[in-house]
Protein backbone atom coordinates (compact mmCIF):
# COMPACT_ATOMS: atom_id res chain seq x y z
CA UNK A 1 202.59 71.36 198.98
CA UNK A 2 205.23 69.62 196.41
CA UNK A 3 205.00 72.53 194.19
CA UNK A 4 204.86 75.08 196.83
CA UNK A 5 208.38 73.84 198.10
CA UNK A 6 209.23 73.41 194.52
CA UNK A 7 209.01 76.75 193.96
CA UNK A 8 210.61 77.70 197.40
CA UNK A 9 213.73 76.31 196.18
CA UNK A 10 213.65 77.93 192.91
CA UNK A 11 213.58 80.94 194.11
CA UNK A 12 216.63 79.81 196.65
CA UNK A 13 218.05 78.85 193.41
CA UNK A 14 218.16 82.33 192.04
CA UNK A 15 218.82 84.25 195.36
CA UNK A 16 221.58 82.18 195.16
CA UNK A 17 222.89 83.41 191.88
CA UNK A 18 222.53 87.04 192.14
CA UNK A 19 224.12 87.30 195.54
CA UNK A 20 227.40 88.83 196.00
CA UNK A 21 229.42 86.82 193.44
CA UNK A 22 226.66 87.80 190.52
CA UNK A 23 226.57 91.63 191.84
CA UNK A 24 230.20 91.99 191.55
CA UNK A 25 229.87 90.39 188.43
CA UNK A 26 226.92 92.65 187.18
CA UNK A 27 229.31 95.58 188.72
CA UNK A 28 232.19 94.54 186.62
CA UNK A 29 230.30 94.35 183.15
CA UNK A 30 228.37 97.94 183.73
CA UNK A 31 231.71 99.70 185.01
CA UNK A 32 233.18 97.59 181.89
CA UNK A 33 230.68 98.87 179.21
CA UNK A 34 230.88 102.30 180.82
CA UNK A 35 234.63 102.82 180.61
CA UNK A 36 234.29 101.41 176.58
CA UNK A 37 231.41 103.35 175.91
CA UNK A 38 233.27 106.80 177.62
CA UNK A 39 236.12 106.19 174.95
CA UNK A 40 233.95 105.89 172.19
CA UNK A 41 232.19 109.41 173.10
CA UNK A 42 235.74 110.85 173.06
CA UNK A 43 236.92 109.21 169.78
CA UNK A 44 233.80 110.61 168.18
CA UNK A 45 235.11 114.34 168.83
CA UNK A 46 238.77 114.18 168.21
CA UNK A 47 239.18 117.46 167.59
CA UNK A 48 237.75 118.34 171.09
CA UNK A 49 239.09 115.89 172.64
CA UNK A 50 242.68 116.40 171.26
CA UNK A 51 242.38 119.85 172.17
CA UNK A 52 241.70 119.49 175.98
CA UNK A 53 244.24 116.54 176.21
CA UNK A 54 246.72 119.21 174.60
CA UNK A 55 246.20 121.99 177.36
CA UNK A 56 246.50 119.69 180.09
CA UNK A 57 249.85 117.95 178.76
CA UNK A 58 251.05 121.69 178.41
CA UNK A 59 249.97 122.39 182.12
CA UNK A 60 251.07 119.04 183.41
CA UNK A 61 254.44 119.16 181.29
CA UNK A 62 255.62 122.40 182.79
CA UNK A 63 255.73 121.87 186.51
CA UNK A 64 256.83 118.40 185.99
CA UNK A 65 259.82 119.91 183.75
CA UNK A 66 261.09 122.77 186.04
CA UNK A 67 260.89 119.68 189.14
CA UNK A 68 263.27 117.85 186.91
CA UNK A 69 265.61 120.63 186.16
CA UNK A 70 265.47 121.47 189.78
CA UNK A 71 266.27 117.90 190.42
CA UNK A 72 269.19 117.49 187.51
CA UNK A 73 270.47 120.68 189.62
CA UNK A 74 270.77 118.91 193.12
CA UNK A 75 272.56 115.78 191.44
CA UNK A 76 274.68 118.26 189.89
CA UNK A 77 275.08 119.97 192.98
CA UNK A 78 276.09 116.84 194.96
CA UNK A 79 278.67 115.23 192.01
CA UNK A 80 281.01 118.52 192.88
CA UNK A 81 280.75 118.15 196.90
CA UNK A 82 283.69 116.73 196.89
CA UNK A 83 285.40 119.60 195.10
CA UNK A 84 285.03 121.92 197.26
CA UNK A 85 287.93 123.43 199.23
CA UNK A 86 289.43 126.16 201.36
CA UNK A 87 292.67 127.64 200.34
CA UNK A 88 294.78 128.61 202.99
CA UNK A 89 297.76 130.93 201.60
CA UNK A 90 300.81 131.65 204.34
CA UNK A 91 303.29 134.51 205.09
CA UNK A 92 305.90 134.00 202.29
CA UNK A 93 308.24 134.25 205.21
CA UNK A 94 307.17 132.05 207.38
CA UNK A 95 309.39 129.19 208.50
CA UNK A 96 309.19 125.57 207.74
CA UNK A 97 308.91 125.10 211.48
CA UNK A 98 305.66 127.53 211.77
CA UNK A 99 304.73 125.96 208.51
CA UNK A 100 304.35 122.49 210.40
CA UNK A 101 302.69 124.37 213.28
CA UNK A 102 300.52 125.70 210.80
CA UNK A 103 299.38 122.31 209.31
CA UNK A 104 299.12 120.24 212.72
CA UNK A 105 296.74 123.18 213.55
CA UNK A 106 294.43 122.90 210.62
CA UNK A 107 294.72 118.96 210.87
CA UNK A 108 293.35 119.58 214.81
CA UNK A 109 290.09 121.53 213.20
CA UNK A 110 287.06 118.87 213.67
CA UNK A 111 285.51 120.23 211.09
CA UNK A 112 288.68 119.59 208.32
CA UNK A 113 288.48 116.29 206.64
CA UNK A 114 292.04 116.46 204.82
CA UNK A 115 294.93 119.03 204.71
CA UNK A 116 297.25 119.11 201.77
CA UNK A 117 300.40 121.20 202.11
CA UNK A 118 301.80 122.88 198.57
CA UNK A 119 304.95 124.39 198.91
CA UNK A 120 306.37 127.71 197.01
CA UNK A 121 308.57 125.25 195.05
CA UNK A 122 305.74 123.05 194.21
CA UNK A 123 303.28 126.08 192.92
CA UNK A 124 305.90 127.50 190.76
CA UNK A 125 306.11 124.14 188.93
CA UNK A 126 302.55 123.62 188.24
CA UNK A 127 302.17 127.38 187.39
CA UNK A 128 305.22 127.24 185.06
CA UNK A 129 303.18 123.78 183.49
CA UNK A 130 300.24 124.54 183.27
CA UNK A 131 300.26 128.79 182.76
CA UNK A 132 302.96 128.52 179.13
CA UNK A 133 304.64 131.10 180.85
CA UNK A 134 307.31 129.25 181.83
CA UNK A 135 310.24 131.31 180.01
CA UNK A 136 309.12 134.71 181.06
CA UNK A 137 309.23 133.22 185.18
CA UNK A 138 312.97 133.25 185.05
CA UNK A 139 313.42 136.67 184.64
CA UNK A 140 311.97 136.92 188.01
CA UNK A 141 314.01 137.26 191.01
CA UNK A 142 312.44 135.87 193.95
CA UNK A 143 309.51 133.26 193.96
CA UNK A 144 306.68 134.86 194.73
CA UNK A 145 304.21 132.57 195.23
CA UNK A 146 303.69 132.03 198.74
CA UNK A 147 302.77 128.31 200.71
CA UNK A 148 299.50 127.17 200.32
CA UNK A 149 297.07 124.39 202.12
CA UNK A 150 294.65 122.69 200.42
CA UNK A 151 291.84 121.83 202.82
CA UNK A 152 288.79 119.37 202.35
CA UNK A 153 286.54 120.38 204.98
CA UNK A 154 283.59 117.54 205.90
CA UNK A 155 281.18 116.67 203.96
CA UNK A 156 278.65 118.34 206.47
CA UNK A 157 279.91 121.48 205.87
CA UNK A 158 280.80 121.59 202.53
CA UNK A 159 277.01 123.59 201.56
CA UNK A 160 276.35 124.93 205.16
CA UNK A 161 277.14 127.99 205.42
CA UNK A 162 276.58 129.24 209.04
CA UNK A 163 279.06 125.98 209.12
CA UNK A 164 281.67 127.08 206.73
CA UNK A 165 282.05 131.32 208.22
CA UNK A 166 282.85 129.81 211.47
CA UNK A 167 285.24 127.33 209.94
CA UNK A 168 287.10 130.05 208.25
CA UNK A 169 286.85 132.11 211.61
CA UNK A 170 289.27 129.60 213.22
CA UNK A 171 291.53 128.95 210.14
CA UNK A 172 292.22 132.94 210.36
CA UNK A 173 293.26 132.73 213.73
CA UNK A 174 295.88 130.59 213.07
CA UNK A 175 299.49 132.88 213.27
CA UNK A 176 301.07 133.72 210.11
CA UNK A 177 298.05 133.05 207.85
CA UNK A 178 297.32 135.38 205.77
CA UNK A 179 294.13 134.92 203.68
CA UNK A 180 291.83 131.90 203.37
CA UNK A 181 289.83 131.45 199.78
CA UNK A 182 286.65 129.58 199.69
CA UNK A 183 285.71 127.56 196.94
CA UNK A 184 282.50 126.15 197.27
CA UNK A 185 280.59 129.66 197.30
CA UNK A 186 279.25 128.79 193.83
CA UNK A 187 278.07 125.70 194.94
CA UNK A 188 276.36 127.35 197.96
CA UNK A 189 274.67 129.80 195.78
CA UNK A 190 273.49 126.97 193.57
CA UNK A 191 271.69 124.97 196.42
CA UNK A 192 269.70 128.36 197.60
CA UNK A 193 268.92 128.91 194.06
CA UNK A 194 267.51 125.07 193.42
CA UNK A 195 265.58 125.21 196.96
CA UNK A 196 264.19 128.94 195.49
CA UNK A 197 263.06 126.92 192.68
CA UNK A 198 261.27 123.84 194.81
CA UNK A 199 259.26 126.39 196.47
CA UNK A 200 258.42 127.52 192.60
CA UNK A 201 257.54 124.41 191.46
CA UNK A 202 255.71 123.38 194.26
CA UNK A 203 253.15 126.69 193.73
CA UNK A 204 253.22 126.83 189.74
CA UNK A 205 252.30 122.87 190.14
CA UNK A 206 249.53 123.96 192.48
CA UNK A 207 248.47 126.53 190.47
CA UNK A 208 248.67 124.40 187.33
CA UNK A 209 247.11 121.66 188.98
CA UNK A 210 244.10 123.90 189.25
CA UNK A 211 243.63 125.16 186.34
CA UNK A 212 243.68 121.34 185.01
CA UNK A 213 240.52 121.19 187.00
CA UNK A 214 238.64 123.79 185.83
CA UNK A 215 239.90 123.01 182.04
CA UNK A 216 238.24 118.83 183.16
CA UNK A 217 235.40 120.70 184.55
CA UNK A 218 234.57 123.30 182.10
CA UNK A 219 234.48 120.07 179.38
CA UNK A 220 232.99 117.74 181.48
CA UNK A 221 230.08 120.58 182.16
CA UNK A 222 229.73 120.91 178.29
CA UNK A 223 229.14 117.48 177.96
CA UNK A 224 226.46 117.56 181.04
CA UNK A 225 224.45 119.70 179.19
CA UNK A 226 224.38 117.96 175.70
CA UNK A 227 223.50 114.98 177.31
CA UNK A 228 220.73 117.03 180.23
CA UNK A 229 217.61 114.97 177.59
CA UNK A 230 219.72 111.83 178.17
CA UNK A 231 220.04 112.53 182.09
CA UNK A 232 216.65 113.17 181.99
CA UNK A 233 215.25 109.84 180.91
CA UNK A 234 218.07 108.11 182.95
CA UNK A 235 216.23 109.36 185.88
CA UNK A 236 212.60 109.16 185.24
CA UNK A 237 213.72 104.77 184.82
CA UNK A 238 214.81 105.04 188.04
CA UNK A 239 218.38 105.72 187.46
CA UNK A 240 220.17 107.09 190.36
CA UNK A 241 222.95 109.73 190.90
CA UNK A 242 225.86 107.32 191.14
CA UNK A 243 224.51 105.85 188.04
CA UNK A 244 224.21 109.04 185.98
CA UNK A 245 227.50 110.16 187.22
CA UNK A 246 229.81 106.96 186.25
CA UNK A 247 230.03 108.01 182.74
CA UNK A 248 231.27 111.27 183.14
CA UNK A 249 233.58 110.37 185.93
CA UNK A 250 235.34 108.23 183.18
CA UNK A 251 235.55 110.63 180.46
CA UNK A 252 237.06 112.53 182.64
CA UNK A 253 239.43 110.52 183.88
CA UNK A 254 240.45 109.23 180.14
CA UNK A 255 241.11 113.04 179.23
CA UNK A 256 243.46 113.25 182.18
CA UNK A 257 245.11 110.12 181.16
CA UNK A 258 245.56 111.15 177.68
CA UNK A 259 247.20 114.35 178.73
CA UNK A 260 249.50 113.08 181.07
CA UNK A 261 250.91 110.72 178.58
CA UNK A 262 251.25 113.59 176.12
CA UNK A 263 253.04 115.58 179.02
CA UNK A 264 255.35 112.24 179.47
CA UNK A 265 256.26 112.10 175.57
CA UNK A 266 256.66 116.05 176.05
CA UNK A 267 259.36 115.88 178.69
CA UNK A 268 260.83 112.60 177.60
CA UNK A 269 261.76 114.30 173.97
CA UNK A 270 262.85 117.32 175.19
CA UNK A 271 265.25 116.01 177.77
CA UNK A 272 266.26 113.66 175.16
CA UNK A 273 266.92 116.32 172.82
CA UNK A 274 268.99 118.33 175.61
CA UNK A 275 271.09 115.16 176.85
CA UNK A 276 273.05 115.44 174.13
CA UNK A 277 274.47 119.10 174.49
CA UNK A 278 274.38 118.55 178.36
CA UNK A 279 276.83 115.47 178.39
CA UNK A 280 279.35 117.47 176.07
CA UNK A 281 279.61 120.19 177.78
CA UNK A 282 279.75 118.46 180.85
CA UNK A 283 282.69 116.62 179.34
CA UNK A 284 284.47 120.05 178.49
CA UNK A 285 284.39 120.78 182.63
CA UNK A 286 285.50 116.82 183.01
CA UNK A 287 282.14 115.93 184.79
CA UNK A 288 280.68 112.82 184.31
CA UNK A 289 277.25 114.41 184.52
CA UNK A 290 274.24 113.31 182.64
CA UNK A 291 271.00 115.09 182.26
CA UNK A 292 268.20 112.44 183.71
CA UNK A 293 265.14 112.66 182.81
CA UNK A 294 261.78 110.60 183.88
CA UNK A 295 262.31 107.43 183.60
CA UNK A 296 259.48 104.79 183.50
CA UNK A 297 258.44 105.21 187.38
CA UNK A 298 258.34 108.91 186.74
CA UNK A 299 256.13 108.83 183.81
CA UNK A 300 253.72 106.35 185.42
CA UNK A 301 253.65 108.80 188.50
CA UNK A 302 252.96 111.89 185.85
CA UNK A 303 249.96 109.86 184.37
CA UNK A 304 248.73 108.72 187.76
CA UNK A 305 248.34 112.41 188.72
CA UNK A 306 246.98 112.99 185.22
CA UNK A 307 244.12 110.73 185.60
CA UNK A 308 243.46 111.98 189.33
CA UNK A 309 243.27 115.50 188.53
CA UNK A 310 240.64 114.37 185.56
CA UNK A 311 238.78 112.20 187.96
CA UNK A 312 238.52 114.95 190.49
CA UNK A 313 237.70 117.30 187.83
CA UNK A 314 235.11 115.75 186.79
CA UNK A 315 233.86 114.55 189.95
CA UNK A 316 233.78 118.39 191.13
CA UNK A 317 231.90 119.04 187.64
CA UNK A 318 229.06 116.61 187.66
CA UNK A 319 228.18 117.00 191.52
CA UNK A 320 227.39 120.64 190.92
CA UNK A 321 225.58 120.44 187.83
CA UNK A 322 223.90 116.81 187.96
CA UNK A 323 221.50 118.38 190.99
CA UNK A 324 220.32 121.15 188.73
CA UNK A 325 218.95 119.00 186.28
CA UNK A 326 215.61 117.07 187.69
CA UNK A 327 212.57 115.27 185.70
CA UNK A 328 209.53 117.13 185.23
């Protein structure tokens, strides 16, 4: 009876020890020895392995680019909101009382954030300044440059345009004016052109995105069948599925990786390289804008959707092939 419930308890004992705590353990070390063991297949076949990692940082590198420049574009786009204006020109002979008529009716406008008034005086002075045509003007008679406002509509409206036609509607109501010039057409044209190119990153990365499956696949697939004696064996010890799977799930996963880090270093030197030309031209147009590139959230982001597309790859790989292969 002593040894009977000696040997109850030693068996307690080692229940004890492989119960959840030892399993996860035991989990831990396999995944652990998997993962090494998945870059040491890789590292055997650089040349392979270099190769795939090179198409998908090419695949990964281009959408990822154009979303940038598309994204450089709208900061661009924003930085010269506040430049945009309406310019309101006025009967040369109007008075200065229907001039002030004028201006308390464009300062009325909801939709007008500012009003600045430039008199004929005031034009010819800048024009004489800044033009170097300031000796041939006094051969002229007459002034003829006729009163202008400056208008800053709100910032709502600057890059709306079923805002900004109706704007202008009411302007040309206004008595005595005679033309209104919009300034911010440019900039309205840029923002349809950067939301045309959203929509053509968003299906070029889709498309890409695919064909980074089928690249993880079609090397993952290779693999399957240089290792099918391997598989084999695996599953006449009793090796299951899941089991069988892990290692290729990995690899495939680590090829991912390594190409989204070689589509980070991609887009990090090239915008690099750019930044430089960018900023002086941008200081030719006085703009402090800078070209920004991905920055260490977006390159973490890049390789997280590296190794997903791998993993999935991979996944998608091994689930159709793995069943075709069965111990005789």
């Amino acid at each position: 009876m002593a040894q009977s419930s000696n040997a109850k308890g030693r068996r307690g004992a080692v229940e004890a020890k492989t119960g959840l705590l030892g399993r996860i353990r035991a989990a831990f070390g396999h995944h652990s020895h998997t993962f090494q063991d998945s870059l040491k297949r890789l590292a055997k076949d650089p040349l392979q392995t270099l190769m795939t990692a090179s198409v998908i940082a090419i695949a990964l590198s281009l959408p990822a680019s154009l979303f940038l420049a598309v994204d450089n574009a709208r900061q661009f786009e924003n930085s010269f909101e506040s430049f945009s204006q309406i310019t309101v020109y006025v009967d040369n002979n109007a008075s200065q009382k229907q001039i002030s008529y004028i201006e308390s009716q464009l300062r009325d406008i909801v939709e007008v954030a500012s009003v600045i008034y430039i008199s004929p005086d005031q034009a010819l002075q800048e024009f004489t300044h800044n033009s170097g045509f300031g000796s041939a003007l006094k051969y002229l008679e007459s002034n003829p440059l006729p009163p202008v406002f400056i208008i800053e509509p709100m910032a709502n409206v600057v890059l709306e345009t079923n805002q900004v036609q109706p704007l202008l509607a009411k302007i040309s109501q206004i008595a005595e004016v005679e033309d209104t010039q919009i300034d911010m057409l440019w900039l309205q044209r840029l923002r349809s052109l950067t939301q045309i190119g959203q929509k053509i990153v968003f299906a070029l990365g889709f498309v890409l995105a695919l064909g980074v499956l089928v690249i993880v696949g079609n090397s993952i697939r290779l693999t399957i069948h240089g290792r099918r004696e391997e598989i084999i064996v695996v599953k006449l010890v009793g090796g299951t599925d899941a089991y069988v799977r892990r290692p290729f799930l990995y690899s495939g996963m680590l090829m991912g990786l390594i190409g989204a880090m070689g589509a980070a270093l991609i887009i990090v030197v090239g915008f690099w390289w750019l930044g430089g030309s960018v900023a002086q031209l941008s200081e030719l147009y006085s703009s402090q804008f800078r070209l920004h590139s991905l920055g260490v959230q977006g390159c973490l982001v890049l390789i997280a959707v590296g190794a997903s597309l791998g993993l999935s790859g991979s996944w998608l790989a091994v689930t159709r092939h793995l069943k075709n292969i069965k111990p005789r």
